[in-house]
C-alpha atoms as a PDB file:
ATOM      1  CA  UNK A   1      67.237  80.172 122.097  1.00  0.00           C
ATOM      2  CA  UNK A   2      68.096  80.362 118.087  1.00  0.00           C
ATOM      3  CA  UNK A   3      67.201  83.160 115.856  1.00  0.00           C
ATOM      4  CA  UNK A   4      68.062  86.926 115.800  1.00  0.00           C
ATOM      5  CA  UNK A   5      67.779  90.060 117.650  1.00  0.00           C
ATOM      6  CA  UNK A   6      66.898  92.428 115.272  1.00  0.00           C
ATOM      7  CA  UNK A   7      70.346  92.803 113.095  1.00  0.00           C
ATOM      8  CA  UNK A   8      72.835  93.117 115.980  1.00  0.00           C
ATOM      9  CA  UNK A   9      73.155  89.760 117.454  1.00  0.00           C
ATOM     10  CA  UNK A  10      71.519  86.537 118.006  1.00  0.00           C
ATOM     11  CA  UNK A  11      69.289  85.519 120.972  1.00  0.00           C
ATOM     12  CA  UNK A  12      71.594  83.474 122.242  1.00  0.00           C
ATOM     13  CA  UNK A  13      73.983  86.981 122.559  1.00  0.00           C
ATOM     14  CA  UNK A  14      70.894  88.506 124.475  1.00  0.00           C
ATOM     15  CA  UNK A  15      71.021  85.798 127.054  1.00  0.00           C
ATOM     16  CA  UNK A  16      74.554  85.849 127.500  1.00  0.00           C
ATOM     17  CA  UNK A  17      74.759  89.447 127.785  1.00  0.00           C
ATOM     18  CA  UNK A  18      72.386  89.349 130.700  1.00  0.00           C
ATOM     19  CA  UNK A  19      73.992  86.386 132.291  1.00  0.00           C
ATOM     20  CA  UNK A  20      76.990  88.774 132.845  1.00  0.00           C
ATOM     21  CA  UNK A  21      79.110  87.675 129.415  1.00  0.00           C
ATOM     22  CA  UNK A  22      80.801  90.544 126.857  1.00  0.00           C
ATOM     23  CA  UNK A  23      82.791  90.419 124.260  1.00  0.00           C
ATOM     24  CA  UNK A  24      86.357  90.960 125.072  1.00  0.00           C
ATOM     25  CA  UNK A  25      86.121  95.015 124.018  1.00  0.00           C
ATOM     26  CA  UNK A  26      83.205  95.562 126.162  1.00  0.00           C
ATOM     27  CA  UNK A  27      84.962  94.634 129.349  1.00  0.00           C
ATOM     28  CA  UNK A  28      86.604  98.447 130.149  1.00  0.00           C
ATOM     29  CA  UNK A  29      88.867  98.783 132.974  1.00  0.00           C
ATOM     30  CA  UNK A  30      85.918 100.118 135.033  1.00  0.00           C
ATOM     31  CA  UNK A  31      83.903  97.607 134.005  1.00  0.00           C
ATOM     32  CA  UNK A  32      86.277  95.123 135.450  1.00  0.00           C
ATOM     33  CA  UNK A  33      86.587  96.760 138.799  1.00  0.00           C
ATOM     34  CA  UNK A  34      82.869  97.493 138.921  1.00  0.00           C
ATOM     35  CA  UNK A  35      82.737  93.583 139.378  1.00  0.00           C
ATOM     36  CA  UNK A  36      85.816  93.041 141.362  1.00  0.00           C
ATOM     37  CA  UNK A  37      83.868  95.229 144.167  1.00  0.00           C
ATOM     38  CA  UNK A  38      80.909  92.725 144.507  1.00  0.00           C
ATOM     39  CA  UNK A  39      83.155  90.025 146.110  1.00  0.00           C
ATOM     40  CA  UNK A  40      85.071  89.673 149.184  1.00  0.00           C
ATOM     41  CA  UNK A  41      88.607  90.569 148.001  1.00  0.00           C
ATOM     42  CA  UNK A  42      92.071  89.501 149.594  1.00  0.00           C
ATOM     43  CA  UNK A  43      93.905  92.326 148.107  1.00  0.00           C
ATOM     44  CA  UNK A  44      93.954  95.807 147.804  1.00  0.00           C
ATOM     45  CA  UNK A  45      91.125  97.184 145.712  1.00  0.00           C
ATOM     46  CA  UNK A  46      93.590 100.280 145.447  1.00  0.00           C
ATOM     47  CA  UNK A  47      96.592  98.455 144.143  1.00  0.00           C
ATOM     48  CA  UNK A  48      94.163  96.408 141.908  1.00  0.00           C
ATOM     49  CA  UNK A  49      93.258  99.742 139.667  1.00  0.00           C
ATOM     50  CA  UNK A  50      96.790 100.261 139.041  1.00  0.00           C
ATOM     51  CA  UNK A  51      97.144  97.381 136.923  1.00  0.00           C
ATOM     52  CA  UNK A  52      96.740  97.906 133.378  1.00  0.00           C
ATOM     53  CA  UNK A  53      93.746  97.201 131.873  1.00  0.00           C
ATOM     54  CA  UNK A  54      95.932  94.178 129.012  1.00  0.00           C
ATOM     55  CA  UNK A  55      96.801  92.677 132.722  1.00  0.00           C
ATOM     56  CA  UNK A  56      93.272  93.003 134.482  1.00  0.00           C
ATOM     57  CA  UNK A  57      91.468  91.063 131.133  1.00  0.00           C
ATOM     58  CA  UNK A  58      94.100  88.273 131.435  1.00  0.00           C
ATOM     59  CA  UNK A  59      93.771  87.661 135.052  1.00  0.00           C
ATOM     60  CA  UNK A  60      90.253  88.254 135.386  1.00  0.00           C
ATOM     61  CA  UNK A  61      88.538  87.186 132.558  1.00  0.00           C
ATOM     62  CA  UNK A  62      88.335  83.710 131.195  1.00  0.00           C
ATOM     63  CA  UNK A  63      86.247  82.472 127.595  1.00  0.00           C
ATOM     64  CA  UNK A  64      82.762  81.281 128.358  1.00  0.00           C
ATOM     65  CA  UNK A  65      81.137  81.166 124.723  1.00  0.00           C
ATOM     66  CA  UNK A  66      80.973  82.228 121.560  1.00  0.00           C
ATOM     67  CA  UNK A  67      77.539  83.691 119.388  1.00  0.00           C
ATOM     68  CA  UNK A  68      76.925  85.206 116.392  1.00  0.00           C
ATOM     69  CA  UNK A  69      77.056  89.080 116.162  1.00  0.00           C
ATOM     70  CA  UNK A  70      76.287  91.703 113.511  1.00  0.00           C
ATOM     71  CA  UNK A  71      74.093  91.126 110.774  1.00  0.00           C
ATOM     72  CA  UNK A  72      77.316  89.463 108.846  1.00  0.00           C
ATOM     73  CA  UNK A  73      76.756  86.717 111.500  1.00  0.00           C
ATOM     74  CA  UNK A  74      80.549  87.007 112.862  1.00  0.00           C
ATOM     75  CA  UNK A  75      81.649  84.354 115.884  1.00  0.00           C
ATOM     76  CA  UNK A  76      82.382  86.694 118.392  1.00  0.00           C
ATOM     77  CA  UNK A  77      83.775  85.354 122.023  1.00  0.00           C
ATOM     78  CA  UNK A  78      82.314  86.359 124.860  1.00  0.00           C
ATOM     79  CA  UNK A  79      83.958  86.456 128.246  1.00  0.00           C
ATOM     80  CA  UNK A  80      83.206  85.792 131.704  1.00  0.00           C
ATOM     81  CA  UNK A  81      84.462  87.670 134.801  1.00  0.00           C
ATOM     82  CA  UNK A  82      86.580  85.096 136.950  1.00  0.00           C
ATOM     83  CA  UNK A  83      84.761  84.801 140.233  1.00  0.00           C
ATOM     84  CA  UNK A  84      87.777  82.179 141.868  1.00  0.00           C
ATOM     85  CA  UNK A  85      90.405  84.439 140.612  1.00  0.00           C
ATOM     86  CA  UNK A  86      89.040  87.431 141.879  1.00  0.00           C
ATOM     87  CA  UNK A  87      88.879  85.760 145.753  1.00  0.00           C
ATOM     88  CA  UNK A  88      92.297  84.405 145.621  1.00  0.00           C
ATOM     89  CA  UNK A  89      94.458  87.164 144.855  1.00  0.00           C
ATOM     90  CA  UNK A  90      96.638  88.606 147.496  1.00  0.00           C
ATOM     91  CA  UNK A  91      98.581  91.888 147.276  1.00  0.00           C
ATOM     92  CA  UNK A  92     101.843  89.757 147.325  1.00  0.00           C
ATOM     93  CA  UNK A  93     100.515  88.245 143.493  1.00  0.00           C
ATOM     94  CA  UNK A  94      99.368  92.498 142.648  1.00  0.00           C
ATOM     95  CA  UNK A  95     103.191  93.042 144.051  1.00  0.00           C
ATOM     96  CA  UNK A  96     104.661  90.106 141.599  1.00  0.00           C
ATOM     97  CA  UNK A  97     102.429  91.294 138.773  1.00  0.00           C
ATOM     98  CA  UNK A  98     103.476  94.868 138.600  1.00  0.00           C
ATOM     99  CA  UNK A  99     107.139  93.758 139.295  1.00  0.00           C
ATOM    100  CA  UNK A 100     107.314  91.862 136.392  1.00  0.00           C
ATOM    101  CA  UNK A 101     105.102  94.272 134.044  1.00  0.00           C
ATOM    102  CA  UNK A 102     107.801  97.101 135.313  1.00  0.00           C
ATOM    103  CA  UNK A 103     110.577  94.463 133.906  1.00  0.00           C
ATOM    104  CA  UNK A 104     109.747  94.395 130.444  1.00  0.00           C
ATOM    105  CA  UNK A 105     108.483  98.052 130.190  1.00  0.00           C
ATOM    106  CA  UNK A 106     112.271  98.470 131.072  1.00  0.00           C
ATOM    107  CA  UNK A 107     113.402  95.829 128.744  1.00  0.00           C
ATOM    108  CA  UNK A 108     111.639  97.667 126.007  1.00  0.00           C
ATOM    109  CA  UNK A 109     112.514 101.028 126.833  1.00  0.00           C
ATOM    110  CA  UNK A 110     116.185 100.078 126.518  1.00  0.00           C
ATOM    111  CA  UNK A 111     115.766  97.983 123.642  1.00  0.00           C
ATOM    112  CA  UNK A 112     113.773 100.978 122.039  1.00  0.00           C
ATOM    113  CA  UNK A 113     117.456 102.913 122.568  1.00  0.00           C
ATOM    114  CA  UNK A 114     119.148 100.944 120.178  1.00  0.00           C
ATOM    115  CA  UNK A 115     119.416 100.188 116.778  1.00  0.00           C
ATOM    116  CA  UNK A 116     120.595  97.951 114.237  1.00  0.00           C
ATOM    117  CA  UNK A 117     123.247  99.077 111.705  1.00  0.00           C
ATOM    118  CA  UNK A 118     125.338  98.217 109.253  1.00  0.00           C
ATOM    119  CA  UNK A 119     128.268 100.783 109.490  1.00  0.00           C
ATOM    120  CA  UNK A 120     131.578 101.561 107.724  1.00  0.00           C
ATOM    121  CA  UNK A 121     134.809 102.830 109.280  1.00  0.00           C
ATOM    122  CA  UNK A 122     138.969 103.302 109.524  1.00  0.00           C
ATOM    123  CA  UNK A 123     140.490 101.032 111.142  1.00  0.00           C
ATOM    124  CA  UNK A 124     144.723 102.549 111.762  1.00  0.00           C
ATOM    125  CA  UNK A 125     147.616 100.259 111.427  1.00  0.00           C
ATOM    126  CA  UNK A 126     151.078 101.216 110.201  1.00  0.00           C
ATOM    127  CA  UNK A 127     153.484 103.802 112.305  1.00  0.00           C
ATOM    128  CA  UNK A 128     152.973 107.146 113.573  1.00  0.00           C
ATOM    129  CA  UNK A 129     154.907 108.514 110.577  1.00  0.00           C
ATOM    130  CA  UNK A 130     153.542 106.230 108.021  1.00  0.00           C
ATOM    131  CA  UNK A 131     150.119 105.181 109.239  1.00  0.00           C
ATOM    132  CA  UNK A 132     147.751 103.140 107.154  1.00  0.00           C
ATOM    133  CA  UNK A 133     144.194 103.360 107.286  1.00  0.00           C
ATOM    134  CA  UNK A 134     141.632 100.644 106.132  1.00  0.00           C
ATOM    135  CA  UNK A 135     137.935 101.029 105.227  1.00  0.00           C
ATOM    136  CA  UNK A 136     136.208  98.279 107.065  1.00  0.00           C
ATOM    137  CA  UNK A 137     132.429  97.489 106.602  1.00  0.00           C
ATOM    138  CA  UNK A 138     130.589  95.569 109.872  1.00  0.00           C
ATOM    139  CA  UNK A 139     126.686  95.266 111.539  1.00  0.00           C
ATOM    140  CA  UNK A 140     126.504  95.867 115.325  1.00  0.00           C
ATOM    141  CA  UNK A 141     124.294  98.085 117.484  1.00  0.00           C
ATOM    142  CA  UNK A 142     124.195 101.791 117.757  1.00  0.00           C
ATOM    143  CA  UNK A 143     123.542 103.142 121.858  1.00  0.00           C
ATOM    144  CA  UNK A 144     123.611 106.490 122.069  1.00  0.00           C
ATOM    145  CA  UNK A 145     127.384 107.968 120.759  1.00  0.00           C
ATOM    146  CA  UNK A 146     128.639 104.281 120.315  1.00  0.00           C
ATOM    147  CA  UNK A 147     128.834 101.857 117.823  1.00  0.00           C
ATOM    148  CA  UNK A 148     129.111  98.315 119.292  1.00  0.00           C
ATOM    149  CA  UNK A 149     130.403  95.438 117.311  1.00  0.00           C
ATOM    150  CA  UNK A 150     128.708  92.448 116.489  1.00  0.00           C
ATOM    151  CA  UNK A 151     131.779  90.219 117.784  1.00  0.00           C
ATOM    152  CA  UNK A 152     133.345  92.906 119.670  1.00  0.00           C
ATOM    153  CA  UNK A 153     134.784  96.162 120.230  1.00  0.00           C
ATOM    154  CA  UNK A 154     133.018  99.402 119.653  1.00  0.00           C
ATOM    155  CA  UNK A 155     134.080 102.689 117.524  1.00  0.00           C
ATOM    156  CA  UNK A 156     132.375 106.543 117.796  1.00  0.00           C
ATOM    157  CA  UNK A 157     129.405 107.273 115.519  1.00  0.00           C
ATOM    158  CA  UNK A 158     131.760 110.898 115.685  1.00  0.00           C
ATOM    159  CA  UNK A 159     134.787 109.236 114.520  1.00  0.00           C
ATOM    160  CA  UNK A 160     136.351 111.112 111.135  1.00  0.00           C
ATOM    161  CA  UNK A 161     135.144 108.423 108.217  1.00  0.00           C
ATOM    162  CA  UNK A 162     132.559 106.665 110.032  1.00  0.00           C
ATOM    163  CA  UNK A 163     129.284 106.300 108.055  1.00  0.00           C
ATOM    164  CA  UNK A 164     126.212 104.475 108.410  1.00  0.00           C
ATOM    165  CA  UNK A 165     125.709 102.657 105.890  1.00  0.00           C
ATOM    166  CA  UNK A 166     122.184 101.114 106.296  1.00  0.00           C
ATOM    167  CA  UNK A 167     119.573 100.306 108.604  1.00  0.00           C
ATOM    168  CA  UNK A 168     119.249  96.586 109.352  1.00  0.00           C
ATOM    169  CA  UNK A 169     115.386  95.563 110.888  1.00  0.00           C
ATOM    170  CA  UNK A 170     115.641  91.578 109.967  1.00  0.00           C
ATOM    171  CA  UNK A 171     116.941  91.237 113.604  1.00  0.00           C
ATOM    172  CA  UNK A 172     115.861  94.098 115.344  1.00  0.00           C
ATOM    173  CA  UNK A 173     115.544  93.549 118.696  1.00  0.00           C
ATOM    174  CA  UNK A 174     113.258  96.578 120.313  1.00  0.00           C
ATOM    175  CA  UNK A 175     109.917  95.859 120.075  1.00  0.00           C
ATOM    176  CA  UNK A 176     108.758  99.371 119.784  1.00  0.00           C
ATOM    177  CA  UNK A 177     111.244 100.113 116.732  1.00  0.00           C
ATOM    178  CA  UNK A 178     110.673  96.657 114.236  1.00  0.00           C
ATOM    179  CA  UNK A 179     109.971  93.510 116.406  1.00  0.00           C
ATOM    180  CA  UNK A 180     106.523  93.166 114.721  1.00  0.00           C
ATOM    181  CA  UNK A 181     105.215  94.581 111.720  1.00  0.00           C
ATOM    182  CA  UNK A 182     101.556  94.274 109.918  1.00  0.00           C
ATOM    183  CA  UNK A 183     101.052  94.509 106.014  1.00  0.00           C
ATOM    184  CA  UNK A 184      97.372  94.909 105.239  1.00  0.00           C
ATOM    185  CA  UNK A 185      95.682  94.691 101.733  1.00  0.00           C
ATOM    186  CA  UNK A 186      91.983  94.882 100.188  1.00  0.00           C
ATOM    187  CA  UNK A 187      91.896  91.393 101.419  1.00  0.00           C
ATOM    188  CA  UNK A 188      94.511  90.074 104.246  1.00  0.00           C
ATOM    189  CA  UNK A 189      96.025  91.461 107.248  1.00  0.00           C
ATOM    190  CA  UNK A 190      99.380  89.735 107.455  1.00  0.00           C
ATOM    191  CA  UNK A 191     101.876  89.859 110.975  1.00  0.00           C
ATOM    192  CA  UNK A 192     105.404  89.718 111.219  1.00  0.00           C
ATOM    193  CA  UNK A 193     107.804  88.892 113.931  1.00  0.00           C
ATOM    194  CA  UNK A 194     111.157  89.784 112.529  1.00  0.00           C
ATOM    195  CA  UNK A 195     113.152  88.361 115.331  1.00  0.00           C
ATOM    196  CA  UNK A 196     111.727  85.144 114.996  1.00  0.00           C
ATOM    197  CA  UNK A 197     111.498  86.013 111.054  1.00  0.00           C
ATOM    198  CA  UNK A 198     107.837  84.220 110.613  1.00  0.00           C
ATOM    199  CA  UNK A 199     104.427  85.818 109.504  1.00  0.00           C
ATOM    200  CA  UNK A 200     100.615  85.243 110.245  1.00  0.00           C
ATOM    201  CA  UNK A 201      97.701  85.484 108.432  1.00  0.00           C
ATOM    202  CA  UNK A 202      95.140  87.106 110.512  1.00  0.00           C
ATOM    203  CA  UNK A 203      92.868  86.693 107.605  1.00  0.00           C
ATOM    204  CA  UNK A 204      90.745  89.706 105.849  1.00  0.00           C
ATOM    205  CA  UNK A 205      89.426  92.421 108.711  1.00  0.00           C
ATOM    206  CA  UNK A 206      86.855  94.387 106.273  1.00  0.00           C
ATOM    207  CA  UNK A 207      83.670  92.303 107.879  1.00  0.00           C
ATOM    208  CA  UNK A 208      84.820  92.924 111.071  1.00  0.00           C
ATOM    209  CA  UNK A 209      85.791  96.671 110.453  1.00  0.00           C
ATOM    210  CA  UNK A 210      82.931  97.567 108.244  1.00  0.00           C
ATOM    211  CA  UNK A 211      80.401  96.023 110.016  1.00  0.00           C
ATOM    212  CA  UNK A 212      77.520  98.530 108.797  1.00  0.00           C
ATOM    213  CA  UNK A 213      77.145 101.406 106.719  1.00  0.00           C
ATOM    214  CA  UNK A 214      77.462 104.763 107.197  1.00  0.00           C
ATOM    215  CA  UNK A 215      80.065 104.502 109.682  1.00  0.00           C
ATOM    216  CA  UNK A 216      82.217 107.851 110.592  1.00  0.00           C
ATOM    217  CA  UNK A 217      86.022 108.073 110.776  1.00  0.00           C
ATOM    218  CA  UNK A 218      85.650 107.711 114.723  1.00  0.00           C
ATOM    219  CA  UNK A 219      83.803 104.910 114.364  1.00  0.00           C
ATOM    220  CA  UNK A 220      86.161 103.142 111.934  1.00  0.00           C
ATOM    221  CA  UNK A 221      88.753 103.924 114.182  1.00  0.00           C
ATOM    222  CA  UNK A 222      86.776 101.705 117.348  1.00  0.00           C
ATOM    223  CA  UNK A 223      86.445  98.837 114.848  1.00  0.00           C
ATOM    224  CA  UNK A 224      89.849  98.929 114.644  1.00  0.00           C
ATOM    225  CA  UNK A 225      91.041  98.512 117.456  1.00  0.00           C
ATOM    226  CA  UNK A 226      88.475  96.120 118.518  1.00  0.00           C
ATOM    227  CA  UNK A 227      89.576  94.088 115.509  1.00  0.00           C
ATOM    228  CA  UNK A 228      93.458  94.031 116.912  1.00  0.00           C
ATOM    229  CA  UNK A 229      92.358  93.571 120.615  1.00  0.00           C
ATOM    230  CA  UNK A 230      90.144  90.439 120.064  1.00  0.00           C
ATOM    231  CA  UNK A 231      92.598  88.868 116.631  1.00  0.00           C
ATOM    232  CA  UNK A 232      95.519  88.422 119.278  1.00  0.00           C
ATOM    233  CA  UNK A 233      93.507  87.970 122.685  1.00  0.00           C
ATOM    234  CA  UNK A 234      91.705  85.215 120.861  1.00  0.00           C
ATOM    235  CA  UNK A 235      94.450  83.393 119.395  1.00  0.00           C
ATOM    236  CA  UNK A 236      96.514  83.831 122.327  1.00  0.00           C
ATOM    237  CA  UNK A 237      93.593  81.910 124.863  1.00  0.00           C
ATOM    238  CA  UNK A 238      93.402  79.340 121.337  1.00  0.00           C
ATOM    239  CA  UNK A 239      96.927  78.623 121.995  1.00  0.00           C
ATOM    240  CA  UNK A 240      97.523  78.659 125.487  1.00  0.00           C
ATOM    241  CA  UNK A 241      94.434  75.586 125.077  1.00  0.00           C
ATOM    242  CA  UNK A 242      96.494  73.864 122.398  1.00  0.00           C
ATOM    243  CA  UNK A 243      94.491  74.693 119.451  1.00  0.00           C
ATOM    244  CA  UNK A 244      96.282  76.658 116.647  1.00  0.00           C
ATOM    245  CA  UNK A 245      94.569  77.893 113.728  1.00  0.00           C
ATOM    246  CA  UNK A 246      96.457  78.230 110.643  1.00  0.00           C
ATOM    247  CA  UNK A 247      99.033  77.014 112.838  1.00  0.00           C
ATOM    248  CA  UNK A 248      99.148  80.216 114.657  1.00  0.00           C
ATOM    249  CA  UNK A 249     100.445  79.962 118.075  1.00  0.00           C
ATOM    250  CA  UNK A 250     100.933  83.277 120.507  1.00  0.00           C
ATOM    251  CA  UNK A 251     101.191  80.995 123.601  1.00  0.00           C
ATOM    252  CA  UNK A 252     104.886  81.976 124.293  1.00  0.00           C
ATOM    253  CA  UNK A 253     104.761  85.781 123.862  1.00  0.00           C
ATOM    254  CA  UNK A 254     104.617  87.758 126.564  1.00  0.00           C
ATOM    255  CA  UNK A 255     101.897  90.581 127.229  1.00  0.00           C
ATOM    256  CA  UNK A 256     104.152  93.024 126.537  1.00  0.00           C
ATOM    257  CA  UNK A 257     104.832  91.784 122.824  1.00  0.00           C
ATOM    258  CA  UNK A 258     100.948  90.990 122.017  1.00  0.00           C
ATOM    259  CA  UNK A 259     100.326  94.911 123.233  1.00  0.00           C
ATOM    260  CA  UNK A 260     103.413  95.681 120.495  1.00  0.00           C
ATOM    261  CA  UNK A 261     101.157  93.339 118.412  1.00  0.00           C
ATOM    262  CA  UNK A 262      97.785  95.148 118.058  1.00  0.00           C
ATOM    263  CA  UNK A 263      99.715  98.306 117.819  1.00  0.00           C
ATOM    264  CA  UNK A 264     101.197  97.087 114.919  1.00  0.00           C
ATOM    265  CA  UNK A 265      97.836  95.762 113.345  1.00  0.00           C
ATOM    266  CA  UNK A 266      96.085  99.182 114.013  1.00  0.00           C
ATOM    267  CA  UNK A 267      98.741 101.212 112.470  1.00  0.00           C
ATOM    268  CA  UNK A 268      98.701  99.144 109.282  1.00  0.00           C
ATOM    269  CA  UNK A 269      94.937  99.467 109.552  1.00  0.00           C
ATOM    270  CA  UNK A 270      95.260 102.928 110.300  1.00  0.00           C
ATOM    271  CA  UNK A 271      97.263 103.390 106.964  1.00  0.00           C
ATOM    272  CA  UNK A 272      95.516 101.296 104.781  1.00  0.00           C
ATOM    273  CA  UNK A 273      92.116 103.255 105.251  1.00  0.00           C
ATOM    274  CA  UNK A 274      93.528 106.531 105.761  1.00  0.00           C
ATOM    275  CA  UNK A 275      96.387 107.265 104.905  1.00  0.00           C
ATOM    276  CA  UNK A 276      97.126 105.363 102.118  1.00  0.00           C
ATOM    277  CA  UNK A 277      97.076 107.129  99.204  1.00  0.00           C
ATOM    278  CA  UNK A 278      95.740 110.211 101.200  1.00  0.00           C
ATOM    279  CA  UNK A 279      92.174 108.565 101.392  1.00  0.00           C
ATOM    280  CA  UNK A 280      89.403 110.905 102.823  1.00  0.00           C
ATOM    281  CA  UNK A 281      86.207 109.471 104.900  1.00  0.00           C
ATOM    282  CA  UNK A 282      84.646 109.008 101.657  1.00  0.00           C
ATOM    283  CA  UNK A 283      86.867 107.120  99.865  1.00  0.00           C
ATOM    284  CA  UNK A 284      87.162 104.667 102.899  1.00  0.00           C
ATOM    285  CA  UNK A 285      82.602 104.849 102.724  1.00  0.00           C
ATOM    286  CA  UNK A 286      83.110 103.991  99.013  1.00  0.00           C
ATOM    287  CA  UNK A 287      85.153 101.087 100.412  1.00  0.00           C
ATOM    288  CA  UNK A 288      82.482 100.040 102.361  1.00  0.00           C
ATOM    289  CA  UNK A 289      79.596  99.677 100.329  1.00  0.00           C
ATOM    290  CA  UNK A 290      82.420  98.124  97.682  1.00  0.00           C
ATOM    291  CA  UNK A 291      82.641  95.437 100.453  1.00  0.00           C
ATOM    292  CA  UNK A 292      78.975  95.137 100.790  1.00  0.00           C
ATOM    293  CA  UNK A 293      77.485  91.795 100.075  1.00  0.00           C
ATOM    294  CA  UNK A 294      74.657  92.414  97.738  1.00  0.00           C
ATOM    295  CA  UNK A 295      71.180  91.877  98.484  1.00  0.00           C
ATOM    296  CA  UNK A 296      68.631  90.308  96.355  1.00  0.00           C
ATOM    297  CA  UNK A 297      66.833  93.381  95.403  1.00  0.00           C
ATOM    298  CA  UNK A 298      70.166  94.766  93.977  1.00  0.00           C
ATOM    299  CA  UNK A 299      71.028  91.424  92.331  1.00  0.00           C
ATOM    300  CA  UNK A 300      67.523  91.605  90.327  1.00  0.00           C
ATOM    301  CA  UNK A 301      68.340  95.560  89.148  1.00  0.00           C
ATOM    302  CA  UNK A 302      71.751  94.168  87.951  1.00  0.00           C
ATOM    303  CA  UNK A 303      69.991  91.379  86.221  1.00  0.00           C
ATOM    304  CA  UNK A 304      67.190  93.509  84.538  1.00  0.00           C
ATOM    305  CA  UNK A 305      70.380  96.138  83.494  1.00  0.00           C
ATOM    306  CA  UNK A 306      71.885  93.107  82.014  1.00  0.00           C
ATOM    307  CA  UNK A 307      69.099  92.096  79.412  1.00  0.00           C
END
């Protein structure tokens, strides 16, 4: 059924909202389990709430369609609650699940320990009457008291002469210190994986984000991170079905690393309408209606002005 439901959505959104479909944002946790109670389940409905909610969408949730929301007409996806998927799994899978979502919270809470430095140092040589010492400059990781060596060998971060000389990010390795990184201007939001040193374009967020006017800082703040939760889940179930836009493809990261994804996107969100430049609410409102396609009636009063 074409056309438009008043300036929210189209028709075609109506009807899929009542045929169960949502965007990806309006699936909550309890929405999800609301809808895992209706069936006949093989596992624990107890062990199924303590999943997170990143693990609950990916199992349970698959991409039915796509309609046009907001009055800027954006493709939204909508997404449909997995009715096999939610009948097959056992509490052995819930067991697997949280075993390997406990791995790489460990993984990054070790890797969050450490950091990447380029350090200077002595180094003794010579006799115990006559000893000799030599400044030597090397990159390695710092864990707790310790310097370790990039090809071996470690040295005291308490050691007289030792100095750290600078902080090295290129090849960070915890994800919750540099692995990704988001650089956001008037008209691109830009990602970066420094381990694998390559960027994406995640294009410009303002339509998405300012979606109407008059919207308060709370409400910027939603459109946020509904803007970083749908950008990666998207592209993530693009690649995982082979196509890559802009040759963007998230199919081998893990859910751990899209999570340190959006957090990265809403940060550099966060700072670009806020922060930056110590912006109030209404400085990020002026924004807005900048942003503002204009209508007719304000074309024809710039036009008259003109003459």
């Amino acid at each position: 059924m074409s056309g438009y439901y008043g300036f929210s959505m189209s028709n075609n959104a109506v009807e899929a909202y009542k045929d169960g479909e949502m965007p990806l944002s309006k699936w909550t946790k309890k929405a999800l389990l609301e809808e895992a109670e209706k069936y006949t389940l093989q596992c624990s409905l107890e062990k199924l709430k303590q999943l997170p909610l990143a693990v609950l969408r990916d199992k349970l949730l698959y991409e039915s369609s796509w309609h046009h929301t907001s009055k800027f007409y954006n493709e939204t996806n909508f997404y449909s609650f997995n009715e096999d998927e939610i009948s097959e799994i056992t509490d052995d899978q819930l067991d697997q699940w949280m075993e390997m979502l406990s791995s790489e919270k460990k993984a990054v809470k070790v890797a969050a320990t450490e950091e990447r430095w380029k350090c200077s140092f002595l180094e003794w040589s010579g006799t115990r009457n006559h000893p000799r010492a030599e400044r030597v400059v090397d990159t390695g990781v710092i864990r707790g008291n310790w310097f370790y060596r990039e090809h071996g060998g470690k040295k005291s971060i308490n050691a007289n002469g030792f100095e750290k000389v600078e902080r090295l990010y290129e090849k960070e390795k915890g994800y919750k210190i540099m692995r990704f990184s988001c650089t956001a201007t008037d008209h691109e939001c830009v990602l970066h994986d420094h381990e694998k040193d390559i960027s994406f374009s995640l294009g410009d967020p303002a339509s998405a984000i300012f979606d109407r006017k008059n919207l308060s800082g709370k409400e910027i703040t939603e459109n946020i991170n509904v803007f970083a939760e749908s950008t990666i889940d998207t592209l993530y179930e693009e690649s995982k079905l082979g196509i890559q836009d802009k040759n963007i493809d998230l199919s081998g990261y893990s859910l751990i690393e899209r999570t340190e994804m959006k957090t990265a996107i809403r940060e550099a969100l966060q700072e670009k309408y806020f922060t930056e430049n110590k912006k109030s609410l209404s400085d990020v409102k002026r924004l807005i209606s900048e942003k503002k396609p204009r209508t007719t009636e304000n074309k024809q009063k710039t036009k008259n002005n003109g003459r």
